[in-house]
Protein backbone atom coordinates (compact mmCIF):
# COMPACT_ATOMS: atom_id res chain seq x y z
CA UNK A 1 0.00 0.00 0.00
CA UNK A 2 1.10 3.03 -0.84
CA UNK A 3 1.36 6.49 1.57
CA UNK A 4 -1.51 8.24 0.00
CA UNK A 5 -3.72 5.05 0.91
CA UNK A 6 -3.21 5.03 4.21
CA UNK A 7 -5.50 5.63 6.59
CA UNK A 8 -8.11 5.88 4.24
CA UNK A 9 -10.92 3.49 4.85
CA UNK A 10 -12.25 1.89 1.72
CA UNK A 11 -15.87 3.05 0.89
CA UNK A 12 -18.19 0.14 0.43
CA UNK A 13 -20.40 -0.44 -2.74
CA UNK A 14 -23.90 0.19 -3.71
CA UNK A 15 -24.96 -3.17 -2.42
CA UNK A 16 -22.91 -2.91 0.79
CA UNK A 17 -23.86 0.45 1.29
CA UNK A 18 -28.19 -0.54 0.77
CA UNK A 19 -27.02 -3.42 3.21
CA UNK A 20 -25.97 -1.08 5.67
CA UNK A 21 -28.89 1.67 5.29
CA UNK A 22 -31.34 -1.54 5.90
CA UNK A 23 -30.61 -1.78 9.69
CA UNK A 24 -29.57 -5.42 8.90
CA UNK A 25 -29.18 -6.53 12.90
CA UNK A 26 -32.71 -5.91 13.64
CA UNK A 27 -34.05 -6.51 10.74
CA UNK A 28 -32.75 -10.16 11.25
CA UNK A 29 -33.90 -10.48 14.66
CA UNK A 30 -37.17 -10.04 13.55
CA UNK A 31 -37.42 -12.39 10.61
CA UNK A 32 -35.70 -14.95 13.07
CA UNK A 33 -38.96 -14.40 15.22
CA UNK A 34 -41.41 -14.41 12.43
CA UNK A 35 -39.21 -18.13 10.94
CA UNK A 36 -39.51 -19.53 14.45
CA UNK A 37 -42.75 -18.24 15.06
CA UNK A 38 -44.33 -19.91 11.75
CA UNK A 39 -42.10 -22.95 13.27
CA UNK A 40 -43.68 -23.45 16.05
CA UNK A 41 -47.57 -23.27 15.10
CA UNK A 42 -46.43 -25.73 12.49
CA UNK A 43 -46.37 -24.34 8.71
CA UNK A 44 -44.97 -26.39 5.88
CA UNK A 45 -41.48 -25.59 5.10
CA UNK A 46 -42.33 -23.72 2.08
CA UNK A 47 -44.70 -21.37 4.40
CA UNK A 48 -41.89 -20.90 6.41
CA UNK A 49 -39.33 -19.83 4.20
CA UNK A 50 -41.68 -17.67 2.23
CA UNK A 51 -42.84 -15.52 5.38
CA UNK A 52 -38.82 -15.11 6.28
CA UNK A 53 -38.14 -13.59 3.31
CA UNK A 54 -41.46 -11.65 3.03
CA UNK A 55 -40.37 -9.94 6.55
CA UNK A 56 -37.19 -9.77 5.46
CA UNK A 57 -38.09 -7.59 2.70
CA UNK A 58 -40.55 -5.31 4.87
CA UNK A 59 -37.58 -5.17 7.37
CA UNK A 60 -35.46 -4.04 4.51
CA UNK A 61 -37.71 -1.78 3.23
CA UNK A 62 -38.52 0.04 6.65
CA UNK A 63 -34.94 0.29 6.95
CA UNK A 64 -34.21 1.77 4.18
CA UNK A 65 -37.11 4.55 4.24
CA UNK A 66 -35.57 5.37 7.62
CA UNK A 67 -32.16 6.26 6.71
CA UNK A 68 -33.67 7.83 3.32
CA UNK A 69 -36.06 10.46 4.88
CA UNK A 70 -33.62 11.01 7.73
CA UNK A 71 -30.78 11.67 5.36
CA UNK A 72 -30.57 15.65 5.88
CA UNK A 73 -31.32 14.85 9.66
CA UNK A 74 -28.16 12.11 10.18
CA UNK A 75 -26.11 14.50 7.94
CA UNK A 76 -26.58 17.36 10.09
CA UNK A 77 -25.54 15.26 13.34
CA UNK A 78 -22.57 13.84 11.76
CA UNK A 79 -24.02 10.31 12.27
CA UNK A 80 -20.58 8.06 10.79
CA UNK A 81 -23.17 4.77 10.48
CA UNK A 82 -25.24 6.29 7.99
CA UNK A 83 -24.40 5.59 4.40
CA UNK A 84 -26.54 7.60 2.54
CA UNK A 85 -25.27 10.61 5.17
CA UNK A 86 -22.12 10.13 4.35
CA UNK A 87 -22.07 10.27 0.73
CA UNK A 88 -21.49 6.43 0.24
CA UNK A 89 -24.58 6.27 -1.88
CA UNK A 90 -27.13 8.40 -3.30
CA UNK A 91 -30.25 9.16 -1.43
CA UNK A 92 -32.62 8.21 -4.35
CA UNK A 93 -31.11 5.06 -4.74
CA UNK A 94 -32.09 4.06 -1.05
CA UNK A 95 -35.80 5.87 -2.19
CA UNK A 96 -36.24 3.41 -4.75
CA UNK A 97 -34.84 0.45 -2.84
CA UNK A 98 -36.82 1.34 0.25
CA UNK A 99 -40.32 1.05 -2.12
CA UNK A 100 -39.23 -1.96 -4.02
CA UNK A 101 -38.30 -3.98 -0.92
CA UNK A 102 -41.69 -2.92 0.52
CA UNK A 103 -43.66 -3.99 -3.00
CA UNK A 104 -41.84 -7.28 -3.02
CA UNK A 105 -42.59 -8.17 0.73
CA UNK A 106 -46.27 -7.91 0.10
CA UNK A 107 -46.11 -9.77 -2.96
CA UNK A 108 -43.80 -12.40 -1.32
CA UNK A 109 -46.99 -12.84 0.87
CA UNK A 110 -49.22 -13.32 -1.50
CA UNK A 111 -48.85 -17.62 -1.72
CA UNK A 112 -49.57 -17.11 1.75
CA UNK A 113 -52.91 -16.06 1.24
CA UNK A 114 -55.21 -12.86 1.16
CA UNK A 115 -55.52 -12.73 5.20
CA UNK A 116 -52.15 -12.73 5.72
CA UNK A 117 -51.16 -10.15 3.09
CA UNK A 118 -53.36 -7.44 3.98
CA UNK A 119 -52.14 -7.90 7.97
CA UNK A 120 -48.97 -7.70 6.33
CA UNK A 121 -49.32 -4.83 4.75
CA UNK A 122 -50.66 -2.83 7.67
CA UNK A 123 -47.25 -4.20 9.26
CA UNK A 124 -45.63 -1.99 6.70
CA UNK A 125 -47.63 1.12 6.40
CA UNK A 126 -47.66 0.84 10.34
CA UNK A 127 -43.67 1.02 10.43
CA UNK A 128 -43.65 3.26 7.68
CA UNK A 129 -45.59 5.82 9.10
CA UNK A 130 -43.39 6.31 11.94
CA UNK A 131 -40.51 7.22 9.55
CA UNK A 132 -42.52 9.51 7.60
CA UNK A 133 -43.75 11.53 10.41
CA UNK A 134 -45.44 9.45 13.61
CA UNK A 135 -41.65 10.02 15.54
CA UNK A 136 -41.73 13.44 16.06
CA UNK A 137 -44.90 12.99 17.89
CA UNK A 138 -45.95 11.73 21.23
CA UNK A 139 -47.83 8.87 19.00
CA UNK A 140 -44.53 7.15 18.33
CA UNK A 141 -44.56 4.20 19.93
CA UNK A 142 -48.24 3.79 18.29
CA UNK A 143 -46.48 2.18 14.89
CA UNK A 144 -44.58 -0.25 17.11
CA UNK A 145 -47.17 -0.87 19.08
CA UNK A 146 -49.30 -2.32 15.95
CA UNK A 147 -46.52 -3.47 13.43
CA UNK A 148 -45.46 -5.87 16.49
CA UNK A 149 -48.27 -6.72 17.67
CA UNK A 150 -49.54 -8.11 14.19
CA UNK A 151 -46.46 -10.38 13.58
CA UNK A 152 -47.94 -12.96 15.80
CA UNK A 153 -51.16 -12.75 13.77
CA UNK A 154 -49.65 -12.53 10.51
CA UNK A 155 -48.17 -16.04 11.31
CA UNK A 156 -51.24 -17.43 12.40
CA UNK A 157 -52.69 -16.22 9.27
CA UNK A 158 -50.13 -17.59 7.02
CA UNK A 159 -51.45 -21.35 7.59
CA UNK A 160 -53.53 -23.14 5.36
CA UNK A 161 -56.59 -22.72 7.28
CA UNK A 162 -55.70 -19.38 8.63
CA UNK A 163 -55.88 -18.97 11.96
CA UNK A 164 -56.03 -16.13 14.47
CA UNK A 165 -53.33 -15.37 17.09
CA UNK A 166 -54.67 -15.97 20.60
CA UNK A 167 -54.95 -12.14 22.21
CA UNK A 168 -52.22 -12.31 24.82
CA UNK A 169 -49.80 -13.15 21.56
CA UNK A 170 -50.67 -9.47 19.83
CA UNK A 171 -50.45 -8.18 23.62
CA UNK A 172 -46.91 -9.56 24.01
CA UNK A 173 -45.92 -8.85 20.84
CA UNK A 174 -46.90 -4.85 20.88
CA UNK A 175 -45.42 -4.58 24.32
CA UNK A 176 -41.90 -5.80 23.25
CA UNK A 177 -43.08 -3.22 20.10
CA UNK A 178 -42.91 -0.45 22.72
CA UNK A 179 -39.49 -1.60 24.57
CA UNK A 180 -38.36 -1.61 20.72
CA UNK A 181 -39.21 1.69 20.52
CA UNK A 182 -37.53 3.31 23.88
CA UNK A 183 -34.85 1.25 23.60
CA UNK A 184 -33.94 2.29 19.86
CA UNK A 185 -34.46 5.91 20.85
CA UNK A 186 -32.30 6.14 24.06
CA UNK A 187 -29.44 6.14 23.02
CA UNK A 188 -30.03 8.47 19.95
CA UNK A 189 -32.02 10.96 22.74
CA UNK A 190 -29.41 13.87 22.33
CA UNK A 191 -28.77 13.70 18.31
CA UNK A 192 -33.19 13.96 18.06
CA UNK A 193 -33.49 16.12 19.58
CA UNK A 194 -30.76 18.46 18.18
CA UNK A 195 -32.88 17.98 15.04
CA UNK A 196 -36.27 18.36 16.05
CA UNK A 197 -37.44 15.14 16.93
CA UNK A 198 -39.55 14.99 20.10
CA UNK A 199 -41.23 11.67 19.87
CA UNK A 200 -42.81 10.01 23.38
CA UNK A 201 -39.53 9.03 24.73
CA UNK A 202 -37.71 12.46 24.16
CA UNK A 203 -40.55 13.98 25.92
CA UNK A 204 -40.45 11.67 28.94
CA UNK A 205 -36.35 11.65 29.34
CA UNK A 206 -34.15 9.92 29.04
CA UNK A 207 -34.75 8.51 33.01
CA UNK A 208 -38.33 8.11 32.69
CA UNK A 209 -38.20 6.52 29.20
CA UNK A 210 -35.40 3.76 30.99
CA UNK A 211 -37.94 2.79 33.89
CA UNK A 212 -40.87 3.13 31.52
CA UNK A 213 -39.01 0.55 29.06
CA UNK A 214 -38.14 -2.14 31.80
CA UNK A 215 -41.73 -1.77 33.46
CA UNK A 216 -43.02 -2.98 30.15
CA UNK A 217 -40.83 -5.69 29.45
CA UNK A 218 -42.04 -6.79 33.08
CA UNK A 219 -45.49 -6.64 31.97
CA UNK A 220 -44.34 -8.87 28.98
CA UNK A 221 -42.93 -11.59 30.85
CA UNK A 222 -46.57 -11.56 33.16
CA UNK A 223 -48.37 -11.91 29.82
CA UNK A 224 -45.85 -14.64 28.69
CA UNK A 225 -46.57 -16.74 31.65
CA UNK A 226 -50.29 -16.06 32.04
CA UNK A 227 -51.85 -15.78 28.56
CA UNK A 228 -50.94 -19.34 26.90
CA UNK A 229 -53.61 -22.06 27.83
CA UNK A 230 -52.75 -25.25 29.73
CA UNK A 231 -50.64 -25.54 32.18
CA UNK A 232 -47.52 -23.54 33.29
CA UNK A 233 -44.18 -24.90 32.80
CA UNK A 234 -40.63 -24.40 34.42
CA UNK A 235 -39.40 -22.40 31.61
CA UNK A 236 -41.97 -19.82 32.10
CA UNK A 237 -41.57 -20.08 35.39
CA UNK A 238 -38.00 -19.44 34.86
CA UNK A 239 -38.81 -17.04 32.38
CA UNK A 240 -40.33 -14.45 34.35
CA UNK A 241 -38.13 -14.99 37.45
CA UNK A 242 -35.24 -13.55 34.84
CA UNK A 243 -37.18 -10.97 33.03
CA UNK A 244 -38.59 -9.57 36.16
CA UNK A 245 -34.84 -9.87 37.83
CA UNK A 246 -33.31 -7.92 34.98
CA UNK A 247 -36.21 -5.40 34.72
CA UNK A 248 -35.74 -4.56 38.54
CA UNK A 249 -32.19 -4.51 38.40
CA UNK A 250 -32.50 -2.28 35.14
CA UNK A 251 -35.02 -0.01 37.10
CA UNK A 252 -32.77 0.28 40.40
CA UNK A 253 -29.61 1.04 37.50
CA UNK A 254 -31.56 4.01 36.28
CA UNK A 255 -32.43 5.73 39.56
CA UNK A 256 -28.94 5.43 40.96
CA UNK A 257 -26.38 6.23 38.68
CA UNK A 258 -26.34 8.27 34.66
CA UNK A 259 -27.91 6.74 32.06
CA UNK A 260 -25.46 3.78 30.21
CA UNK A 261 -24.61 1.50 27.35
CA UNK A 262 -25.14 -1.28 30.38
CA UNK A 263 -28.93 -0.34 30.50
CA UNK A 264 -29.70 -0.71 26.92
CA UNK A 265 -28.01 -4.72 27.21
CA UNK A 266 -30.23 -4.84 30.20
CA UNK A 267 -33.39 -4.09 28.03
CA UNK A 268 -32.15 -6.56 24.89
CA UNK A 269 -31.34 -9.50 27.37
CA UNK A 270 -34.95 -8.52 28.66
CA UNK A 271 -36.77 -8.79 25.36
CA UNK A 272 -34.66 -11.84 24.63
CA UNK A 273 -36.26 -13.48 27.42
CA UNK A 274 -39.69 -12.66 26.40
CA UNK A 275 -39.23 -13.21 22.72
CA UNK A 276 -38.37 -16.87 23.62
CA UNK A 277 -41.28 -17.13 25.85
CA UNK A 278 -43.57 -15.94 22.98
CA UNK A 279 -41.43 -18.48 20.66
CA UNK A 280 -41.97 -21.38 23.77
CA UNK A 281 -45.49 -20.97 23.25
CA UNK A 282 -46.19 -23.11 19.80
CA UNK A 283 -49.26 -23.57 18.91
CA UNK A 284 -50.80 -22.26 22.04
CA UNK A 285 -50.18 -18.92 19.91
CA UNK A 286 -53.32 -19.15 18.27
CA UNK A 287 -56.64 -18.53 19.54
């Protein structure tokens, strides 16, 4: 390599750079859900691996929309993980990826029948609506609130005969919706607010919207162990002795010392815990 090289970091591709823009880590963890989800209440194979990539795609596409209307707002904050803020690709191009992604996740959807598409949809325009406009409000934790909670139905839906998901399923699945949500936002509090953005969280605090996020992933693990018929098991019993362990030591972090990277892995190993409670559940999922 030669001295004018170095130091420079390489800038990545188109395709790497639409990678990046598409929030790939969560957008994984959630078709993981949705795949072990459709697991456990038993769809064909086929089922299966059409709903992962169907998510996939919506989780692409929500991605994208988010770092292409926030473009001028990650610019302005200097945000380094941002392609499209950086210059690495252009802003249209993430436009016209973010709408494809979203067309092809509701036509992925389509073998899985009519039911299921339209929830699926809603999914979309639900998450989309937040990035268009829903985050600068104190409404925005209402698009995670009903994108989640329909993932659980959408599954249900997605069988032959479709099905719909058992009530304490949508429950669980909007409240760890709403721990999505504050714990996305916290540690972004500063940067949204430098740029206008005064959604529910930035309006609580950054204190409040901590407790607030580990009180709900405590209601989550009640409604994991409650809702499902039949009787309870160890591993919910186990469950909600370590969701309700975390979420008090989370709570007791907050009041006592300044808000930390350790409290946001507090409120992931927290949802964890829940998701695989929700995932535990099988076909008790449906109503």
């Amino acid at each position: 390599m030669n001295g004018s090289g170095r130091g420079r970091r390489a800038v990545p591709g188109a395709i790497a750079s639409l990678l990046f823009s598409s929030h790939p880590g969560p957008g994984a963890a959630v078709t993981l859900v949705a795949v072990v989800l459709g697991i456990g209440v038993g769809l064909e194979p086929w089922r299966v691996a059409v709903l992962g990539l169907a998510v996939l795609c919506n989780q692409w596409s929500v991605g994208l929309s988010n770092d292409w209307i926030d473009a001028d707002r990650d610019a302005a904050v200097g945000r380094r993980d941002k392609p499209v803020a950086r210059g690495w690709i252009a802003r249209s191009t993430v436009r016209n990826a973010a709408f494809a992604t979203g067309a092809a996740a509701i036509l992925l959807t389509l073998p899985l029948g009519l039911p299921a598409t339209l929830a699926h949809t809603v999914f979309i325009l639900s998450a989309w609506s937040y990035n268009v406009g829903l985050k600068r409000t104190l409404l925005s934790v209402l698009p995670y609130l009903v994108s989640f909670g329909l993932l659980p139905a959408i599954v249900a839906l997605a069988l032959p005969t479709p099905a719909a998901a058992a009530p304490w399923a949508i429950a669980l699945g909007a409240l760890l919706g709403a721990a999505a949500h504050f714990a996305n936002v916290l540690p972004d509090l500063d940067d949204d607010r430098a740029t206008g953005v005064r959604g529910l969280p930035h309006r609580l605090g950054r204190r409040a919207s901590g407790i607030v996020t580990y009180l709900v992933l405590a209601a989550a693990s009640v409604v994991a162990l409650l809702g499902p018929a039949g009787p309870i098991g160890w591993f919910q019993w186990a469950g909600l002795a370590l969701g309700l362990g975390i979420a008090t030591a989370g709570i007791l972090l907050v009041l006592s010392r300044p808000p930390s990277r350790l409290l946001f892995r507090l409120i992931i190993a927290a949802a964890l815990v829940d998701v695989a409670l929700l995932v535990f559940a099988g076909q008790r999922l449906l109503a």
